[in-house]
N, C-alpha and C. Protein backbone atom coordinates (compact mmCIF):
# COMPACT_ATOMS: atom_id res chain seq x y z
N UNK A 1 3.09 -29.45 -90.56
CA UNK A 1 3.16 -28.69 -89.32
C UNK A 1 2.57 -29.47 -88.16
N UNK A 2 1.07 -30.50 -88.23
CA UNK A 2 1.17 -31.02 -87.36
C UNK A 2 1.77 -31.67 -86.64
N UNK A 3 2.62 -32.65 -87.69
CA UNK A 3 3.63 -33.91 -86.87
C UNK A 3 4.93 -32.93 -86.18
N UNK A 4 5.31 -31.97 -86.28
CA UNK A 4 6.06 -30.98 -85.54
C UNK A 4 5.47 -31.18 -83.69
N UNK A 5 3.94 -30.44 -83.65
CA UNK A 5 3.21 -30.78 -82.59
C UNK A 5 3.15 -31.75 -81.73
N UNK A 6 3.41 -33.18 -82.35
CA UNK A 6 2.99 -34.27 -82.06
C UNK A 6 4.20 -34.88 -81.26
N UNK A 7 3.86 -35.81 -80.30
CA UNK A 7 4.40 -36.10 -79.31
C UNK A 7 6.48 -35.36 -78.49
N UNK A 8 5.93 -34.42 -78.29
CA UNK A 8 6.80 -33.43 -78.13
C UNK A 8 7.86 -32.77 -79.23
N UNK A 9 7.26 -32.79 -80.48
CA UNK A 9 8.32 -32.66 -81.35
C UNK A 9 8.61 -31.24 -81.37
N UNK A 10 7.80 -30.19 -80.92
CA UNK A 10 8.01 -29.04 -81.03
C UNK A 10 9.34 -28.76 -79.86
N UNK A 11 9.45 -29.54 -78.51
CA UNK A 11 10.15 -29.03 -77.43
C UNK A 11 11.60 -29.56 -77.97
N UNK A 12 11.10 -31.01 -78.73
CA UNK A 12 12.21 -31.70 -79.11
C UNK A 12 13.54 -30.95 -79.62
N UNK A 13 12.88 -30.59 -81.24
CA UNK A 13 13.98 -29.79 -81.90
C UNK A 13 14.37 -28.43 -81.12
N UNK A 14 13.97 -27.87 -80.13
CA UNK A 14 14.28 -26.37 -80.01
C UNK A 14 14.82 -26.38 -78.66
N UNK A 15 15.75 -27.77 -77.80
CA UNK A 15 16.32 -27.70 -76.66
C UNK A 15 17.78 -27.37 -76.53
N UNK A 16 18.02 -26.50 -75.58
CA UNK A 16 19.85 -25.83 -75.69
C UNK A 16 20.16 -25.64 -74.45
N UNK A 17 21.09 -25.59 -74.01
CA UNK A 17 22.00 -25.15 -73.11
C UNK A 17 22.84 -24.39 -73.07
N UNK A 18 22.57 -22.88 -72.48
CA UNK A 18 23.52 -21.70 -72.04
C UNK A 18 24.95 -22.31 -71.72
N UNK A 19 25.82 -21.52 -71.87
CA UNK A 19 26.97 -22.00 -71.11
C UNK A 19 26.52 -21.58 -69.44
N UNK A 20 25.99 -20.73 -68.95
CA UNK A 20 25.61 -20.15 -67.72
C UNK A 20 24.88 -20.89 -67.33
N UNK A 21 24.19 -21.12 -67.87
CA UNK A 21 23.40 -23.07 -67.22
C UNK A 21 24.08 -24.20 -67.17
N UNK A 22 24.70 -24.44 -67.89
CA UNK A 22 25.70 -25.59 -67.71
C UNK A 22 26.40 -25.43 -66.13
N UNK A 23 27.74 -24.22 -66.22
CA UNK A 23 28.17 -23.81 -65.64
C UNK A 23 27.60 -24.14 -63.81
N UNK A 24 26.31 -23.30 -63.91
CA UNK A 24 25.54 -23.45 -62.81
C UNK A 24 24.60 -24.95 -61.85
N UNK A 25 24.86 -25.72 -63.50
CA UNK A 25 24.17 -27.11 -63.43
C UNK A 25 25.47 -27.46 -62.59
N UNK A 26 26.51 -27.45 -63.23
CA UNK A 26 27.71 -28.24 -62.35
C UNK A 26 28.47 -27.99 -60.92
N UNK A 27 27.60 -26.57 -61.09
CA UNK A 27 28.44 -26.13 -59.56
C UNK A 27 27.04 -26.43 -58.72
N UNK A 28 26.15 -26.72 -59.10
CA UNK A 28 25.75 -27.43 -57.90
C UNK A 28 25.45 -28.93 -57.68
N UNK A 29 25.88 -29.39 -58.73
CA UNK A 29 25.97 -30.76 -58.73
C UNK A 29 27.12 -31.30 -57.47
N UNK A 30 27.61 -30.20 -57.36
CA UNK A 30 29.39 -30.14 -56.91
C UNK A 30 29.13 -29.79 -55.36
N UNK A 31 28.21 -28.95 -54.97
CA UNK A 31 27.73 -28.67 -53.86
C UNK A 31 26.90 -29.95 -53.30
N UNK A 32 26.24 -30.64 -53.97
CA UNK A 32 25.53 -31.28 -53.69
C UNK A 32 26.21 -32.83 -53.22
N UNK A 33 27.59 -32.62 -53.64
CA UNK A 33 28.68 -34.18 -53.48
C UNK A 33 28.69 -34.80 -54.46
N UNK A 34 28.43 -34.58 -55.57
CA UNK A 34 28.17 -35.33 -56.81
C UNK A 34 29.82 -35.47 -57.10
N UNK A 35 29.81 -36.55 -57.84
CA UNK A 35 31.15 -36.50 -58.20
C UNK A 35 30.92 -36.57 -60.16
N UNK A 36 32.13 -36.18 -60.11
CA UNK A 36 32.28 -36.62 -62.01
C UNK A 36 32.97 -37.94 -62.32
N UNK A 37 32.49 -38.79 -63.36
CA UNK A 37 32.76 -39.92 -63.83
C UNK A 37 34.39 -39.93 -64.01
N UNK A 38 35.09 -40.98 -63.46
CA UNK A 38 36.67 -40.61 -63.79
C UNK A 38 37.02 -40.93 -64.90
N UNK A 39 37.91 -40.94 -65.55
CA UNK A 39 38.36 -41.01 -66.87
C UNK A 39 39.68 -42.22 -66.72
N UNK A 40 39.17 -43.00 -67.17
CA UNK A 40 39.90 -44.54 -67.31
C UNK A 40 41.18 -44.23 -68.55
N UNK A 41 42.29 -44.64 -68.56
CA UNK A 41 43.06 -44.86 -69.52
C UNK A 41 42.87 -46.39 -69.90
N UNK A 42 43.67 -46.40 -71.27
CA UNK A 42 43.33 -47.92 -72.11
C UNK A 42 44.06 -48.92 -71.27
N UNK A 43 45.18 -48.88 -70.60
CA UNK A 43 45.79 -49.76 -69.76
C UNK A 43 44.93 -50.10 -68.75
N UNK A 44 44.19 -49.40 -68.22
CA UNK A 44 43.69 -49.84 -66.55
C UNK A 44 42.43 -50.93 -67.39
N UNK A 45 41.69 -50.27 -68.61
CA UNK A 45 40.40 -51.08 -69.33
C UNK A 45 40.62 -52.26 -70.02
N UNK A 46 42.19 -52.05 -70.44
CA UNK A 46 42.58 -53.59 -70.72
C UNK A 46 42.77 -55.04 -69.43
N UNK A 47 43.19 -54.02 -68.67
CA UNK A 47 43.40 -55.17 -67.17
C UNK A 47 42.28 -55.32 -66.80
N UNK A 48 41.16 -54.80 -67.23
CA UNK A 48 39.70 -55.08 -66.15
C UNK A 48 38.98 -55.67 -66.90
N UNK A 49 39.40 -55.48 -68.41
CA UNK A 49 38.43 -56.78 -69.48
C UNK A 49 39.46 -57.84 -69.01
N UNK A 50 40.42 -57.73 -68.96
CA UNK A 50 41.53 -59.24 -68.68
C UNK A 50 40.66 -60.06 -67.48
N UNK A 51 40.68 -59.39 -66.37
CA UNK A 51 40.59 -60.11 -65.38
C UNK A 51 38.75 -60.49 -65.36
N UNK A 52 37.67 -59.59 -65.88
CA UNK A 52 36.66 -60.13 -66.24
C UNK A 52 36.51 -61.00 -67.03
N UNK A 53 37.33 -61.96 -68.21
CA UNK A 53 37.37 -62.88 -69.10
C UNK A 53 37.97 -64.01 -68.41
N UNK A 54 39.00 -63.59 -67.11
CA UNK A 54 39.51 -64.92 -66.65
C UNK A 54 38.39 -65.02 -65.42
N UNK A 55 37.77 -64.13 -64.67
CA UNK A 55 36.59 -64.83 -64.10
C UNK A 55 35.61 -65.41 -65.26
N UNK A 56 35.40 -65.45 -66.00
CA UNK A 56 34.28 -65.82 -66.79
C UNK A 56 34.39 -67.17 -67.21
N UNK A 57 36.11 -67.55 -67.30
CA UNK A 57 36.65 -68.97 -67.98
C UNK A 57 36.89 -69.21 -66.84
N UNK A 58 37.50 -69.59 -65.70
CA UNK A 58 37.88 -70.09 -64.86
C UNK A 58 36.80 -70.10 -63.32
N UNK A 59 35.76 -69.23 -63.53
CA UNK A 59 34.54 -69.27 -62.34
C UNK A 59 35.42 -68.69 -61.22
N UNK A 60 36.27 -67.41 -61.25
CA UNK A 60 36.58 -66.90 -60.46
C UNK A 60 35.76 -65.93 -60.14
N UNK A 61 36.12 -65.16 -58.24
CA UNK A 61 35.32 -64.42 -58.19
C UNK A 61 36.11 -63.02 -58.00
N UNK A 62 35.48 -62.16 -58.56
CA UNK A 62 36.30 -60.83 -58.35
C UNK A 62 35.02 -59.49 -57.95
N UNK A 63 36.06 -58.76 -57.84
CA UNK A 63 35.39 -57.67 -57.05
C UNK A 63 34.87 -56.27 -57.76
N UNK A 64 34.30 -56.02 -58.37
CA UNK A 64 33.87 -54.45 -59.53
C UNK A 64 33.06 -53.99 -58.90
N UNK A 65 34.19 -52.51 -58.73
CA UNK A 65 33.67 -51.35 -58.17
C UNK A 65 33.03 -50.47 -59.56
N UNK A 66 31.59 -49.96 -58.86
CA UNK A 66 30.75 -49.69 -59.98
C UNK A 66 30.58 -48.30 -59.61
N UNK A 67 30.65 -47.08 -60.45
CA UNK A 67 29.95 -46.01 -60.30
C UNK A 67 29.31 -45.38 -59.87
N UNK A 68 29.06 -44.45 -59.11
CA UNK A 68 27.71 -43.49 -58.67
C UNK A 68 28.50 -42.20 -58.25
N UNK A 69 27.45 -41.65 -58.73
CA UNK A 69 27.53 -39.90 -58.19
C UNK A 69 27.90 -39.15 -56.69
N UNK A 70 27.38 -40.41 -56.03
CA UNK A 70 27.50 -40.45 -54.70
C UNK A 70 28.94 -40.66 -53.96
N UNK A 71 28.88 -42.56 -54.09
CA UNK A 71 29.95 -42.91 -53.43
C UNK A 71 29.95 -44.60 -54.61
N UNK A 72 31.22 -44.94 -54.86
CA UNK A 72 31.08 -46.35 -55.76
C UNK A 72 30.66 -47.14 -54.90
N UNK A 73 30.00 -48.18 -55.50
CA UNK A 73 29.07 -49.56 -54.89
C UNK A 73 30.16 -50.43 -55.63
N UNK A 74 30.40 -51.33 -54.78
CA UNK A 74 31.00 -52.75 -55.15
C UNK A 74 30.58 -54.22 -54.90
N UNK A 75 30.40 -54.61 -56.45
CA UNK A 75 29.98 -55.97 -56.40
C UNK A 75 30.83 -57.34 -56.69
N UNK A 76 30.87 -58.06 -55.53
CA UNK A 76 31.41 -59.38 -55.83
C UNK A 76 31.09 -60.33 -56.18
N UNK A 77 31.69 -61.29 -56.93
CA UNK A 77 31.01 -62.31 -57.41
C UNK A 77 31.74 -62.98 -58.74
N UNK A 78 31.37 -63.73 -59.50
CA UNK A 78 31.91 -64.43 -60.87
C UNK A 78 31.01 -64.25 -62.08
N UNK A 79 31.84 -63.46 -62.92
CA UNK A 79 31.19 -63.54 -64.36
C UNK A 79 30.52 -64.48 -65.07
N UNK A 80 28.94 -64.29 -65.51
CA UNK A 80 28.36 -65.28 -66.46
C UNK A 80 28.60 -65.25 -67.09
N UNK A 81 28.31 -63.18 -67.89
CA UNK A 81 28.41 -63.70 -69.28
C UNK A 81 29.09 -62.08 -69.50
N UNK A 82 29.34 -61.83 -70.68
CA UNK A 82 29.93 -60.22 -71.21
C UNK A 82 29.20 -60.13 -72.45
N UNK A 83 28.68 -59.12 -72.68
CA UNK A 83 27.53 -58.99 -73.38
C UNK A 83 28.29 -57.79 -74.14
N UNK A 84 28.83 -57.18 -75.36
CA UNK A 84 29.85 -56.71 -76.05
C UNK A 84 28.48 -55.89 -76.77
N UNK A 85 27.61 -56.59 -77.33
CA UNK A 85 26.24 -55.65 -78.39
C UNK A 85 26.12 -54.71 -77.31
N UNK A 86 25.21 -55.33 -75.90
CA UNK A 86 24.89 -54.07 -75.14
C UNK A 86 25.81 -53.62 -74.26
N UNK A 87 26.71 -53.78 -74.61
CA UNK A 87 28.12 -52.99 -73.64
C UNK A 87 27.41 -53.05 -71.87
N UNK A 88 27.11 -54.52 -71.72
CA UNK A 88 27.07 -54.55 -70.04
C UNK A 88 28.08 -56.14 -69.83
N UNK A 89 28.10 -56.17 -68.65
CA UNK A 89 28.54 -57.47 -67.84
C UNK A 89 27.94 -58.35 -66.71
N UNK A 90 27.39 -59.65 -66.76
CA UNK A 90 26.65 -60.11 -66.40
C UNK A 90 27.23 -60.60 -65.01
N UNK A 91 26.53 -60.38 -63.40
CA UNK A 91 27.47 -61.24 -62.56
C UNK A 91 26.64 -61.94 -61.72
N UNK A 92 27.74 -62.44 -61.10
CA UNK A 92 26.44 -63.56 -59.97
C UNK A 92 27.07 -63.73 -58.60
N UNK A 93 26.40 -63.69 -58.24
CA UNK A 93 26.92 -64.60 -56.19
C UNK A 93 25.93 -65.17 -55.61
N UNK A 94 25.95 -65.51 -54.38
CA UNK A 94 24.93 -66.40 -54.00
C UNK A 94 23.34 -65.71 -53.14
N UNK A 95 23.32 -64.16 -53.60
CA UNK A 95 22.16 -63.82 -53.32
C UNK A 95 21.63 -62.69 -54.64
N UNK A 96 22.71 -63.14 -55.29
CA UNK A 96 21.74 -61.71 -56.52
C UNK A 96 22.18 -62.20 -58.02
N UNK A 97 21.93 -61.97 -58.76
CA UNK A 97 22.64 -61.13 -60.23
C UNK A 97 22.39 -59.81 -60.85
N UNK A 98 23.71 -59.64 -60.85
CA UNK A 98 23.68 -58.25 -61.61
C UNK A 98 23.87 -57.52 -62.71
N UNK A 99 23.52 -57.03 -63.45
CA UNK A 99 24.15 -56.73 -64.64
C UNK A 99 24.88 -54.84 -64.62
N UNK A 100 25.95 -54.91 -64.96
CA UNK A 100 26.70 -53.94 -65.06
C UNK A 100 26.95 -53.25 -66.31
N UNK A 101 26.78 -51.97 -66.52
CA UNK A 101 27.32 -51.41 -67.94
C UNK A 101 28.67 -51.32 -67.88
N UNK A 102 29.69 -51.38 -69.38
CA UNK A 102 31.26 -51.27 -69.21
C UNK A 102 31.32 -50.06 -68.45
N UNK A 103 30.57 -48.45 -69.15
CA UNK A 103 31.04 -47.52 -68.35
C UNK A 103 31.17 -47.08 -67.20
N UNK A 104 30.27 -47.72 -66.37
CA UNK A 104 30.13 -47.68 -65.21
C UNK A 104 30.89 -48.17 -64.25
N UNK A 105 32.28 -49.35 -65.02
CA UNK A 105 33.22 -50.05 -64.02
C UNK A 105 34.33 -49.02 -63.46
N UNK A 106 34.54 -48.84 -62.43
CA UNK A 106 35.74 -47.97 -61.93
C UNK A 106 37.17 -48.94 -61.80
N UNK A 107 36.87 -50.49 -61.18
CA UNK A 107 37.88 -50.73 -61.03
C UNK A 107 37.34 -52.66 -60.78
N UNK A 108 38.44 -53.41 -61.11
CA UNK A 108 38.28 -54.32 -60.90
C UNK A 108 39.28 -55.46 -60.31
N UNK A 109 38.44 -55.74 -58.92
CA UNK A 109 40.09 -56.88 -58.48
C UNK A 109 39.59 -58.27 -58.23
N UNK A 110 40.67 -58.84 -58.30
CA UNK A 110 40.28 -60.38 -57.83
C UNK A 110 40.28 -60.39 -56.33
N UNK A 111 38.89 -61.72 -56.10
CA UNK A 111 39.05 -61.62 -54.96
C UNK A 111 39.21 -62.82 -54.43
């Protein structure tokens, strides 16, 4: 019974969500401008690993528009590296590097 106690294990096992909370979570997420994550088909994710593998071999630079709740952020630049274990993508330009998660790509062009 103690290790139950112990570092939140009691809140741990016993967390749920109403549908009326949900519900309410999203309508004001919705008020608030939030947007929902879009839903990629396998064609658009095949062209955006394509064109991230030919920046990566050829030191091209392309353009990935990245995610947010808000409004997408887009980063330009040329692929280092693609990192497949931690499902991110590594990039670079001449004032930053960034690392990107796959899910987070909306769209990707050459630039």
């Amino acid at each position: 019974m103690g290790k139950k106690l112990e570092g939140n294990g009691l809140f741990e096992s016993s967390r749920m969500m109403l549908p009326e909370h949900k519900e309410q979570f999203v309508r004001k997420q919705e008020e608030l401008g939030h947007r929902r994550r879009p839903v990629l088909d396998d064609q658009a994710l095949e062209q955006f690993a394509l064109l991230l593998l030919e920046s990566m071999e050829r030191q091209g630079e392309v353009a990935v528009s990245v995610f947010d709740p808000l409004r997408d952020d887009v980063v330009e630049g040329r692929v280092v590296k693609i990192d497949f274990s931690l499902q991110r993508v590594k990039m670079t330009n001449d004032t930053e590097t960034v690392s990107i998660r796959f899910a987070d790509i909306v769209n990707v062009v050459r630039v």
